[in-house]
Protein backbone atom coordinates (compact mmCIF):
# COMPACT_ATOMS: atom_id res chain seq x y z
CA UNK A 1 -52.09 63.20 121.72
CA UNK A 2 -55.44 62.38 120.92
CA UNK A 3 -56.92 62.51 117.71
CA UNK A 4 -58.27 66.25 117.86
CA UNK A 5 -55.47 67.59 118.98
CA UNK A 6 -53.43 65.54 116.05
CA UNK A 7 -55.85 67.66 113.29
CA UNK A 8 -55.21 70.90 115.33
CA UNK A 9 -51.36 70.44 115.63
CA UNK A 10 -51.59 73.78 113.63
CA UNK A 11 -48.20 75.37 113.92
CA UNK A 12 -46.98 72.08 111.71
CA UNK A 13 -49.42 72.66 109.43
CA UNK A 14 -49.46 76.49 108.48
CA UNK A 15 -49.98 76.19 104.94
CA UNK A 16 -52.84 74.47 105.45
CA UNK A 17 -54.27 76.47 108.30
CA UNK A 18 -53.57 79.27 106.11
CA UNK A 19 -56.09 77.74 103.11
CA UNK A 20 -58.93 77.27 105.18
CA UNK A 21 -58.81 80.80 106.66
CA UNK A 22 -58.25 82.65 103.16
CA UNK A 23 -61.55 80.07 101.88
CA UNK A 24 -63.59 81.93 104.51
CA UNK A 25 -62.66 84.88 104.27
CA UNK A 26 -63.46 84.43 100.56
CA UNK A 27 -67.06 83.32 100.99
CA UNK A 28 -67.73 85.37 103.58
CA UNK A 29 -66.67 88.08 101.02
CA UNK A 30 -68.76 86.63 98.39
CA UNK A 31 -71.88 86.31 100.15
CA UNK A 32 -71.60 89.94 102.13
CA UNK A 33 -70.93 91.27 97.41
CA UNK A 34 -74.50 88.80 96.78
CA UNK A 35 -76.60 90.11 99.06
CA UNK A 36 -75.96 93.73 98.34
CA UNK A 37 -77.86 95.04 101.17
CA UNK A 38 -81.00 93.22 99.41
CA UNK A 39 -81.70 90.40 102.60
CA UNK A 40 -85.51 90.24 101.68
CA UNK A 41 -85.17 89.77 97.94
CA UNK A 42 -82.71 86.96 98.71
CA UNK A 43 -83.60 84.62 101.92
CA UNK A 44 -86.93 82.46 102.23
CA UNK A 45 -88.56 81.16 105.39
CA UNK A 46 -87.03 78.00 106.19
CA UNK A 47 -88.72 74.57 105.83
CA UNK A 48 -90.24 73.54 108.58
CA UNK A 49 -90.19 75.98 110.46
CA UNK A 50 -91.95 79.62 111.71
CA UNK A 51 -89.00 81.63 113.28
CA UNK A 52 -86.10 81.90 111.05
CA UNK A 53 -84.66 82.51 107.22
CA UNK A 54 -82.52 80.73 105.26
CA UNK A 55 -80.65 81.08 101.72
CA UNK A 56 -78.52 78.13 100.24
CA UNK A 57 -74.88 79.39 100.26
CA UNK A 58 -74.02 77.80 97.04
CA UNK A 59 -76.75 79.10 95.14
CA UNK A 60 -76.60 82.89 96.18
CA UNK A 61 -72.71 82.73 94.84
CA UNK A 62 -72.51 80.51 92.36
CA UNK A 63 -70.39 77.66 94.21
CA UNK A 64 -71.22 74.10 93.71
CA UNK A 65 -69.05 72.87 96.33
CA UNK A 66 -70.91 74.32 98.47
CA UNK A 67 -74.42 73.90 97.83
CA UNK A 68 -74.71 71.51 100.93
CA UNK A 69 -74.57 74.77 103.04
CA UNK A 70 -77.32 77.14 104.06
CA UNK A 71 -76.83 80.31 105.64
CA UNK A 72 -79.96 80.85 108.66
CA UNK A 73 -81.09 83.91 110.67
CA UNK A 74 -82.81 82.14 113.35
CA UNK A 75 -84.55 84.38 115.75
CA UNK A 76 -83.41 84.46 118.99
CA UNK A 77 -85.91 85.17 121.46
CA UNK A 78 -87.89 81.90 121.04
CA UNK A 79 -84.98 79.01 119.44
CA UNK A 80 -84.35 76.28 121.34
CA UNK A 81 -81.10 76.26 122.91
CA UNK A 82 -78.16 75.35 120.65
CA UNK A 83 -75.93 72.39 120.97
CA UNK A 84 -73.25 75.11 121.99
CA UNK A 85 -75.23 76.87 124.01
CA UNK A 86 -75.97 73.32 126.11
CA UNK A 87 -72.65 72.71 126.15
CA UNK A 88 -70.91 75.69 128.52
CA UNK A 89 -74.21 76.15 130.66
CA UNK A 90 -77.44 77.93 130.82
CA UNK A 91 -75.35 81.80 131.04
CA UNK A 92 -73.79 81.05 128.07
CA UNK A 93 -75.98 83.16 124.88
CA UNK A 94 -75.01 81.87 121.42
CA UNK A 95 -74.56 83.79 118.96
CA UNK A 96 -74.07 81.76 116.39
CA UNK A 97 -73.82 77.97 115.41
CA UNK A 98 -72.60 75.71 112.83
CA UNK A 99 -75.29 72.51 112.26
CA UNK A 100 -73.74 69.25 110.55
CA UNK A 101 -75.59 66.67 109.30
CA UNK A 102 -73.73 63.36 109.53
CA UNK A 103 -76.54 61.81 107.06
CA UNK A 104 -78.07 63.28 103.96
CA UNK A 105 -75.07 65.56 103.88
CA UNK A 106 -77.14 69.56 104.37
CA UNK A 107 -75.54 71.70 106.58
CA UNK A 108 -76.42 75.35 108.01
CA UNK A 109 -74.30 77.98 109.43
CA UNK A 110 -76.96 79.42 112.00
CA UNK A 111 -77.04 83.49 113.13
CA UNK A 112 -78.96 84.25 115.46
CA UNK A 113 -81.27 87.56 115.55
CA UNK A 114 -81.57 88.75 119.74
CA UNK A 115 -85.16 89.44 119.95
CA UNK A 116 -86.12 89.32 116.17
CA UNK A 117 -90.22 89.43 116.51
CA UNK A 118 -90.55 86.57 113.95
CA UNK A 119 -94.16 87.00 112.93
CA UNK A 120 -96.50 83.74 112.53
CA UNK A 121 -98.89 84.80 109.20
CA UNK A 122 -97.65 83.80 105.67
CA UNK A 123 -95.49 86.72 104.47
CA UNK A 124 -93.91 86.93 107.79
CA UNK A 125 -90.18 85.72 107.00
CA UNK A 126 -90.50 88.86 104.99
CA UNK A 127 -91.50 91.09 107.73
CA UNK A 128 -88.56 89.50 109.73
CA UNK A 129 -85.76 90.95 107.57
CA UNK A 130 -87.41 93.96 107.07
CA UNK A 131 -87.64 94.42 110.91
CA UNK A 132 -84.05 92.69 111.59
CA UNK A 133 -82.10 93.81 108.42
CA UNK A 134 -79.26 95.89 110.37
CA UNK A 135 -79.08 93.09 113.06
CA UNK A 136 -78.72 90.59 110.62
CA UNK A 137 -75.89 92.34 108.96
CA UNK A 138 -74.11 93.10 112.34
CA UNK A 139 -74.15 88.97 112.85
CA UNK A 140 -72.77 88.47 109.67
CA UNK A 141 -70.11 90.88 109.42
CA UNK A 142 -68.63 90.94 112.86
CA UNK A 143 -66.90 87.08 112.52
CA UNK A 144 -69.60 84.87 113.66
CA UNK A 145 -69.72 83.52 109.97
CA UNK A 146 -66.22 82.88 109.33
CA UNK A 147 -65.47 81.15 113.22
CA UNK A 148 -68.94 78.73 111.82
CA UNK A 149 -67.64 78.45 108.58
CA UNK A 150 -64.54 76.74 109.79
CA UNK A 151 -66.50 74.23 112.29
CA UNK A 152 -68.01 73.21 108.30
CA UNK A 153 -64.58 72.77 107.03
CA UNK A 154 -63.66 70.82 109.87
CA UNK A 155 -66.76 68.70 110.06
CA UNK A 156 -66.35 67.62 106.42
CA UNK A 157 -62.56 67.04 106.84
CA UNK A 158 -62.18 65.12 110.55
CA UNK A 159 -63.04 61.21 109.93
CA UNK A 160 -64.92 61.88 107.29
CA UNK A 161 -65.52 57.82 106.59
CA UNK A 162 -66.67 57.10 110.51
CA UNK A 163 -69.77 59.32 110.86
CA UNK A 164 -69.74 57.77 114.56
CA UNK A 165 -66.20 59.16 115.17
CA UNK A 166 -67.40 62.03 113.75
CA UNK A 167 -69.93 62.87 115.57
CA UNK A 168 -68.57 61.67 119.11
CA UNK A 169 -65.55 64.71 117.94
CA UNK A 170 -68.51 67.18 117.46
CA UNK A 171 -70.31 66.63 121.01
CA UNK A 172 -69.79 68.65 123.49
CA UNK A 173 -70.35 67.11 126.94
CA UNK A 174 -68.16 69.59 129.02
CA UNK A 175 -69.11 72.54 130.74
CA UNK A 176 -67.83 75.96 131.64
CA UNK A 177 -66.01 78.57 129.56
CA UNK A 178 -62.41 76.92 130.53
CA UNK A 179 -63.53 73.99 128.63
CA UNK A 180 -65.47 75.18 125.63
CA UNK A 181 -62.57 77.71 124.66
CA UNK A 182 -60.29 75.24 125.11
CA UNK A 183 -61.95 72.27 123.33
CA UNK A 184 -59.40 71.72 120.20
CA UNK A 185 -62.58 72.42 117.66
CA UNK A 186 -63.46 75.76 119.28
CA UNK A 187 -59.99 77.17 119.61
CA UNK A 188 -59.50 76.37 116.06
CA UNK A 189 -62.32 78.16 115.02
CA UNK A 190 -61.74 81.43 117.42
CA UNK A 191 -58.38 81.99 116.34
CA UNK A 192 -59.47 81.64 112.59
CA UNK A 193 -61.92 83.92 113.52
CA UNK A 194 -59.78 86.66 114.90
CA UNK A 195 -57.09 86.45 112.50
CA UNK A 196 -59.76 86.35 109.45
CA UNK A 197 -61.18 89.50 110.33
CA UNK A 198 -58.26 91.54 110.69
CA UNK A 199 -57.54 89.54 106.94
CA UNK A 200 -60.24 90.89 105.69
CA UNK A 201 -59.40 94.38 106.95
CA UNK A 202 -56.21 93.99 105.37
CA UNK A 203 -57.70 93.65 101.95
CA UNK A 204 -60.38 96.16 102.45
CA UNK A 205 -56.44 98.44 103.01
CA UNK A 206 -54.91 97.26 99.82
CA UNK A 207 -55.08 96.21 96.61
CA UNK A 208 -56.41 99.61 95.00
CA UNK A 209 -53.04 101.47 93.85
CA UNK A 210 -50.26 100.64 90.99
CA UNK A 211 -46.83 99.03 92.51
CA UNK A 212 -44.88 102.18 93.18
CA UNK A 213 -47.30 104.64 93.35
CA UNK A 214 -48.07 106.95 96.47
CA UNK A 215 -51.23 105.08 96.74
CA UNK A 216 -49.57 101.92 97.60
CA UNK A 217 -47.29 103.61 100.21
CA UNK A 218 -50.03 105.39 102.41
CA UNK A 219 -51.49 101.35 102.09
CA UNK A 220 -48.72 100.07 103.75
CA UNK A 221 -48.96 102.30 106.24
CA UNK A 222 -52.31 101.36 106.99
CA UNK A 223 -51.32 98.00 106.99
CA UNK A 224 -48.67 98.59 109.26
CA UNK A 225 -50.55 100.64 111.65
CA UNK A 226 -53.56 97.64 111.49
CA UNK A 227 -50.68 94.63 112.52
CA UNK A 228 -49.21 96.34 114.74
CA UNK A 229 -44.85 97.19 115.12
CA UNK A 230 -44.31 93.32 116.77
CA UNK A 231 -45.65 89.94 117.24
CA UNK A 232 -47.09 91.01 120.52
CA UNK A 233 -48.88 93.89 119.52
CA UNK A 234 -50.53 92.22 116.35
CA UNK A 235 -51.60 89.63 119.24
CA UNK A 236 -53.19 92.38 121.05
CA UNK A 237 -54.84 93.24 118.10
CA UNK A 238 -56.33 89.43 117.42
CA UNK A 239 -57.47 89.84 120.97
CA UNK A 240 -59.20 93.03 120.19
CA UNK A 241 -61.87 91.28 118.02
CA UNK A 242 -62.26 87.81 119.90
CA UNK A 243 -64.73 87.84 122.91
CA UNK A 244 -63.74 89.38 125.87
CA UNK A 245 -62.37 86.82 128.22
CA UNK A 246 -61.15 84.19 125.59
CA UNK A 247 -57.86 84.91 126.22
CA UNK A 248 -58.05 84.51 130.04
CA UNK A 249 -59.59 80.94 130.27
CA UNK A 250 -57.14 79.51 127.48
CA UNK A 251 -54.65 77.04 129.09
CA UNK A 252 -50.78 77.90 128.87
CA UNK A 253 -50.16 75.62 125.83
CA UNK A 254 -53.78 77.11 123.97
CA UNK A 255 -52.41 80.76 124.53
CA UNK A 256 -49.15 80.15 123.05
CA UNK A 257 -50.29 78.29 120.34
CA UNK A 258 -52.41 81.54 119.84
CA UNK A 259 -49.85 83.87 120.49
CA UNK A 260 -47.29 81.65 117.50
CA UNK A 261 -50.45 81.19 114.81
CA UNK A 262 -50.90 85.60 115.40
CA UNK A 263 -46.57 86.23 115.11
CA UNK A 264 -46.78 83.68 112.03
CA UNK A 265 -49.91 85.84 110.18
CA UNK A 266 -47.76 89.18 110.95
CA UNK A 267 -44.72 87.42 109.88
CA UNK A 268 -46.39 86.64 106.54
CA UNK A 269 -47.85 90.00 106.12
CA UNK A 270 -45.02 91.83 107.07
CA UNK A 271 -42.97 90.01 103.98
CA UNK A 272 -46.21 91.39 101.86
CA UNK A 273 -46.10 94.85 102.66
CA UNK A 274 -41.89 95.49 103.16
């Protein structure tokens, strides 16, 4: 077993898998309450550079822990390509991308705008989210945060004395979509990504009515109607928000390790809502 796969033995390590998930979800959460539809009054052109906007994650929410990450729009007509983006072959459009700095210790969680028109004169990052505002909030809310947010987690947790192990585990040199969604790293961070959303649209369900009450019972419901009557249909639903094709190049071993992490999430939530 090499040493990836050793981290991302996840079905031994539930609990744990189960943190990391519920701390995105959280800041994702945070962030989406902080911004309050109010991008402009909140992000700054980034340093050094003319196409893209940036606000320091710890800041906006109050979070010391994680004032080493920045949240980036980066536009995406002009960028250069990503390190992902490299990585699976010149088809390949990213959408997204989590930057770790092995020295100095800043890291960014990258979105990135499709045609955003970044302007060149001085007030121009402002122009930028008032152009790209909807498009911003589309990338944010539809998972590409959380799936980067756990590439942070893991960069900060996998050697994290051996910044040259490190960053030989973050380097992609294989290409193809066979190999990117099966790299450990990436499969990690798609199936946190699928199962945090439909988290997240559990709690948007629940949480609002008195134990008891008739409130509560058209939540479970909900609930119930969200996960799905089995296992396999809550997979199916995991599937629903992952991108198309993920599924398909996923090797035997990847799919069922999928397929266990989605019946033990339905498991868990079915013991919630009984």
């Amino acid at each position: 077993m090499s040493v990836l796969d050793s981290y991302f033995n996840i079905f031994n390590e539930g609990a744990d898998d189960n943190k990391h998930r519920q701390h995105a979800v959280d800041v994702y959460e945070r962030i989406f309450e902080a911004l309050g539809g109010d991008l402009k009054g909140k992000f700054k052109q980034s340093p050094g550079t003319s196409n893209s906007v940036t606000v320091n994650i710890g800041e906006l929410i109050g979070d010391k822990d994680l004032e080493n990450l920045n949240l980036r729009f980066v536009e995406g007509s002009t960028r250069a390509q990503s390190d992902t983006e490299k990585s699976v072959g010149s088809n390949f459009r990213a959408k997204a991308s989590f930057k770790g700095s092995v020295i100095g210790g800043k890291h960014s969680i990258q979105l990135h705008v499709p045609g955003a028109g970044f302007t060149q004169d001085p007030i121009g990052w402002k122009k930028f989210v008032e152009k790209n505002a909807k498009s911003m909030f589309k990338r944010f809310e539809n998972g590409f945060f959380i799936h980067e947010f756990i590439h942070y987690v893991d960069f900060l947790r996998i050697h994290p004395d051996d910044i040259e192990k490190k960053s030989k585990a973050f380097y992609k040199s294989k290409k193809g979509n066979k190999s990117y969604y099966n790299d450990p790293l990436e499969l990690n961070a798609y199936i946190q990504q699928g199962l945090g959303r439909l988290e997240h649209h559990l709690r948007s369900l629940t949480g609002k009515h008195p134990e008891g009450s008739s409130g509560q019972r058209v939540e479970k419901l909900k609930v119930r109607a969200l996960i799905g009557k089995s296992p396999n249909e809550f997979y199916t639903k995991v599937l629903s928000v992952l991108p198309e094709g993920f599924a398909e190049n996923l090797t035997d071993a990847n799919k069922n390790k999928l397929k266990k992490r989605a019946a033990q999430m339905w498991t868990d939530t079915m013991k919630r809502f009984k």
